[in-house]
Protein backbone atom coordinates (compact mmCIF):
# COMPACT_ATOMS: atom_id res chain seq x y z
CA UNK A 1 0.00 0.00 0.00
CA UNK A 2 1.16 3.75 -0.90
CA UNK A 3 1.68 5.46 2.52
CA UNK A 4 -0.66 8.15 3.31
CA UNK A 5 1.51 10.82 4.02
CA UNK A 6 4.51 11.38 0.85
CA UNK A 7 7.64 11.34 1.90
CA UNK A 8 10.07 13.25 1.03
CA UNK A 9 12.88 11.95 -1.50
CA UNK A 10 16.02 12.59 -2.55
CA UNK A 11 17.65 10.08 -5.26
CA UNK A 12 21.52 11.50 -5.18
CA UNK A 13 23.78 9.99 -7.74
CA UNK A 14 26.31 10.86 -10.44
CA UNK A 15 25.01 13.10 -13.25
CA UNK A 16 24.63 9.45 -15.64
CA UNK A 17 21.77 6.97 -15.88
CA UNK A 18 23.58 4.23 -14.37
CA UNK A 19 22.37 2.65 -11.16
CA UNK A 20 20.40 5.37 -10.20
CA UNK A 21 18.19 5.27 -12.94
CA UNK A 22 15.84 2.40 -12.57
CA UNK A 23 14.42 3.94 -8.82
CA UNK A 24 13.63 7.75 -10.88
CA UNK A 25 12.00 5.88 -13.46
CA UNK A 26 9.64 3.75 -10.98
CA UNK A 27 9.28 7.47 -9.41
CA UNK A 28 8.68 9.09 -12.28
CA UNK A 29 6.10 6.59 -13.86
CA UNK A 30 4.20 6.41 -10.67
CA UNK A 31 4.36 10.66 -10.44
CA UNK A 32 6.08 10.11 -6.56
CA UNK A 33 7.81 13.53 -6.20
CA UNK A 34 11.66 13.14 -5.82
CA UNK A 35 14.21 15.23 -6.09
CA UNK A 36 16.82 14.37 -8.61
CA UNK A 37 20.83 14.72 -7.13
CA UNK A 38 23.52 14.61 -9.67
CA UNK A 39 26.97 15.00 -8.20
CA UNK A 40 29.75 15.37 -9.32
CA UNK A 41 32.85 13.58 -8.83
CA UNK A 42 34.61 16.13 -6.30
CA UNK A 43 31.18 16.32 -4.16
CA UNK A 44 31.28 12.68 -4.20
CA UNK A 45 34.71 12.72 -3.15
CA UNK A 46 33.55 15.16 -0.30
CA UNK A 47 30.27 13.29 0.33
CA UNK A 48 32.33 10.04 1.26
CA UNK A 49 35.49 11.42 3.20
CA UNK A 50 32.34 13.16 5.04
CA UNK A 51 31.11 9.75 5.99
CA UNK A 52 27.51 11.22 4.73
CA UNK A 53 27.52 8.02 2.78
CA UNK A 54 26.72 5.02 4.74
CA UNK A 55 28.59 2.80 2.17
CA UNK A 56 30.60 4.96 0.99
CA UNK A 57 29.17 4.73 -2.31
CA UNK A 58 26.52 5.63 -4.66
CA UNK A 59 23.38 5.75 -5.21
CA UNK A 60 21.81 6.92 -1.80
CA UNK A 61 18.50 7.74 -1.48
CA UNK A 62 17.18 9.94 1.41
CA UNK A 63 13.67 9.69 2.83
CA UNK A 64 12.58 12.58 5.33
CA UNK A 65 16.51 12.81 5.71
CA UNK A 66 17.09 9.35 6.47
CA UNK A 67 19.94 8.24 3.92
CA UNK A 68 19.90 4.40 2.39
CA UNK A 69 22.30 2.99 -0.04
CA UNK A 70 22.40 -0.35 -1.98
CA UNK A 71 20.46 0.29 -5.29
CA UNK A 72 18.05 -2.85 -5.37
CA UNK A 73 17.35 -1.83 -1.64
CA UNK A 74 16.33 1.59 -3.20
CA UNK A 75 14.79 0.29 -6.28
CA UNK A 76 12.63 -2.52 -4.23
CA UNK A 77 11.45 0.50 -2.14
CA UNK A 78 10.77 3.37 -5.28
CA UNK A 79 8.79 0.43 -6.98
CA UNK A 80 6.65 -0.51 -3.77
CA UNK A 81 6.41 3.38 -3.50
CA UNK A 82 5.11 4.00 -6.57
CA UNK A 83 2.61 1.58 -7.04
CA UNK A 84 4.62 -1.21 -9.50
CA UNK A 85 5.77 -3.80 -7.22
CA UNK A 86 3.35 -6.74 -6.89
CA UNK A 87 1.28 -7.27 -3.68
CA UNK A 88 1.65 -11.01 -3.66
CA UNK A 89 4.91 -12.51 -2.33
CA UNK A 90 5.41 -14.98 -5.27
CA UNK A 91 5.23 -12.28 -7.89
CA UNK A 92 7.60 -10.06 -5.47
CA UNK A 93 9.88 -12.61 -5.96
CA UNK A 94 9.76 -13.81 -9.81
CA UNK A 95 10.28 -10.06 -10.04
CA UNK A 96 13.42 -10.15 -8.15
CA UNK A 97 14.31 -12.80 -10.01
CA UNK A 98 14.22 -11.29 -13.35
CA UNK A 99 16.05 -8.02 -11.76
CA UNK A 100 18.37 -10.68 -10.54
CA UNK A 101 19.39 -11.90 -13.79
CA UNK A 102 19.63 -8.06 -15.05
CA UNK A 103 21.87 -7.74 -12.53
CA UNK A 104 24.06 -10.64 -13.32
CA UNK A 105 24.17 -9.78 -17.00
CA UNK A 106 24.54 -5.88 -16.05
CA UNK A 107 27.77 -6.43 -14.10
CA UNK A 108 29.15 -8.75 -17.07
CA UNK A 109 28.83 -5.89 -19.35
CA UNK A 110 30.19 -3.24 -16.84
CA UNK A 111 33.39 -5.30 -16.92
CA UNK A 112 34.24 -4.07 -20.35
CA UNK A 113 33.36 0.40 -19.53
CA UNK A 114 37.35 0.57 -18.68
CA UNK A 115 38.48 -0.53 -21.54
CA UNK A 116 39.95 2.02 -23.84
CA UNK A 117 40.75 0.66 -26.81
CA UNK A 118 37.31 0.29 -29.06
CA UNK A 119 38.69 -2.55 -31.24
CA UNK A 120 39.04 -4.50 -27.68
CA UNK A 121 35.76 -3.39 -26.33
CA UNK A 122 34.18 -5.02 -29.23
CA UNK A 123 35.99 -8.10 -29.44
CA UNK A 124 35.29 -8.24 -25.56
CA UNK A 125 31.87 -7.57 -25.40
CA UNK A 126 31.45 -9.80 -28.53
CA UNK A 127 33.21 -13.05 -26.48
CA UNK A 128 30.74 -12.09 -23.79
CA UNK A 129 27.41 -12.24 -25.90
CA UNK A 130 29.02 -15.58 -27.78
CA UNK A 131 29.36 -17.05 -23.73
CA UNK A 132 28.18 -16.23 -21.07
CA UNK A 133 25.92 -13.06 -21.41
CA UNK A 134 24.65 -14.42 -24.24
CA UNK A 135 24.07 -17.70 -22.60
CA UNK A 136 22.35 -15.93 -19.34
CA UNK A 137 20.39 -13.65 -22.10
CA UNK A 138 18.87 -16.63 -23.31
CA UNK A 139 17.68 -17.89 -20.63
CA UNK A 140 16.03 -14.23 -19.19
CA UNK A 141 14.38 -14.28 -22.69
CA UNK A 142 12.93 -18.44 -22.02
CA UNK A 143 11.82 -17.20 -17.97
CA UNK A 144 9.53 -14.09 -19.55
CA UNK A 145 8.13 -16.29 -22.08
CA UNK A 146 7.30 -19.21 -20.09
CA UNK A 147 5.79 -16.41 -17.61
CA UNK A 148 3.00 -15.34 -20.70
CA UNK A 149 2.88 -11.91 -19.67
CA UNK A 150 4.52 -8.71 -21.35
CA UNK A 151 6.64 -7.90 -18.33
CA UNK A 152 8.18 -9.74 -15.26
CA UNK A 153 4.89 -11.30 -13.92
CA UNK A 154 1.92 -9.51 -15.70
CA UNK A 155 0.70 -6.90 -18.31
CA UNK A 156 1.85 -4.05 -16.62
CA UNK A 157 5.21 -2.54 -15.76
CA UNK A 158 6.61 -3.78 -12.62
C-alpha cells in the first residue's frame, strides 16, 4: 500500500543513468515527487570522506533525511512506493528474479566500460554475448516467455 503521508525523497547519484536510474524511473512513472541529485565527482569525493555516505558509495536515497544505499534496496522501495511492485509474495519474488538476472548480465557488461581501446571493447563484449551473457540472455528471454505476460509477472510494468 502507498503510505498516506509522501515522503520526502532525494535520489543522489552521479550526473549518468547508471544505477540510479531504474528507482527515478519507478518514481517518475508512478508521479512520486523526488528530487533528482547529480553530483559530481569532487562532491562525491567530499560526500564520502564526510562519511555522509553510509557505504561509501553511490546511489543513496534519502527519505525525510534518512539516507539508504544499496540500489536494489532503493529500487525494491521506489517500486513498492510508486505503485509497480506486486502485492503477492510470489510475484515479489519472480520479479526479483528477473532483476536478478539483469543484474548478473549488467555487471558482465560493466566489466568491459574501462576498456579504452574500441577494437578490444568489441571483441570483448562480442566473447561475452558468444558465452556467457549471451548464454544468461537466453535464458532471461525463455523465464519471460514461459511467464505469458509482457513484463516480469503480468501486463503491466513492474
Amino acid at each position: 500500500p502507498i503510505p498516506l503521508h509522501m515522503p520526502s525523497i532525494k535520489i543522489i547519484y552521479f550526473d549518468i543513468a547508471g544505477r540510479a536510474e531504474a528507482a527515478r524511473l519507478a518514481l517518475t512513472i508512478g508521479d512520486v515527487p523526488f528530487e533528482d541529485v547529480r553530483v559530481k565527482k569532487e562532491e562525491f569525493a567530499e560526500m564520502k570522506t564526510s562519511g555522509k555516505l553510509p557505504m561509501g558509495s553511490l546511489p543513496v536515497i534519502e527519505v525525510d533525511g534518512k539516507m539508504v544505499c544499496q540500489s536494489s534496496a532503493i529500487l525494491n522501495y521506489t517500486g513498492k512506493l510508486a505503485g509497480l511492485y506486486p502485492s503477492d509474495p510470489f510475484d515479489g519474488m519472480k520479479v526479483e528474479e528477473v532483476r536478478g538476472c539483469l543484474e548478473d548480465i549488467g555487471q558482465m557488461l560493466f566489466a568491459t566500460f574501462a576498456i579504452q581501446d574500441l577494437d578490444e571493447k568489441i571483441a570483448k563484449r562480442k566473447e561475452l554475448l558468444d558465452g556467457k551473457m549471451g548464454e544468461k540472455i537466453a535464458a532471461l528471454d525463455k523465464l519471460l516467455e514461459s511467464n505469458g505476460k509482457k513484463c516480469a509477472v503480468s501486463d503491466d510494468i513492474t
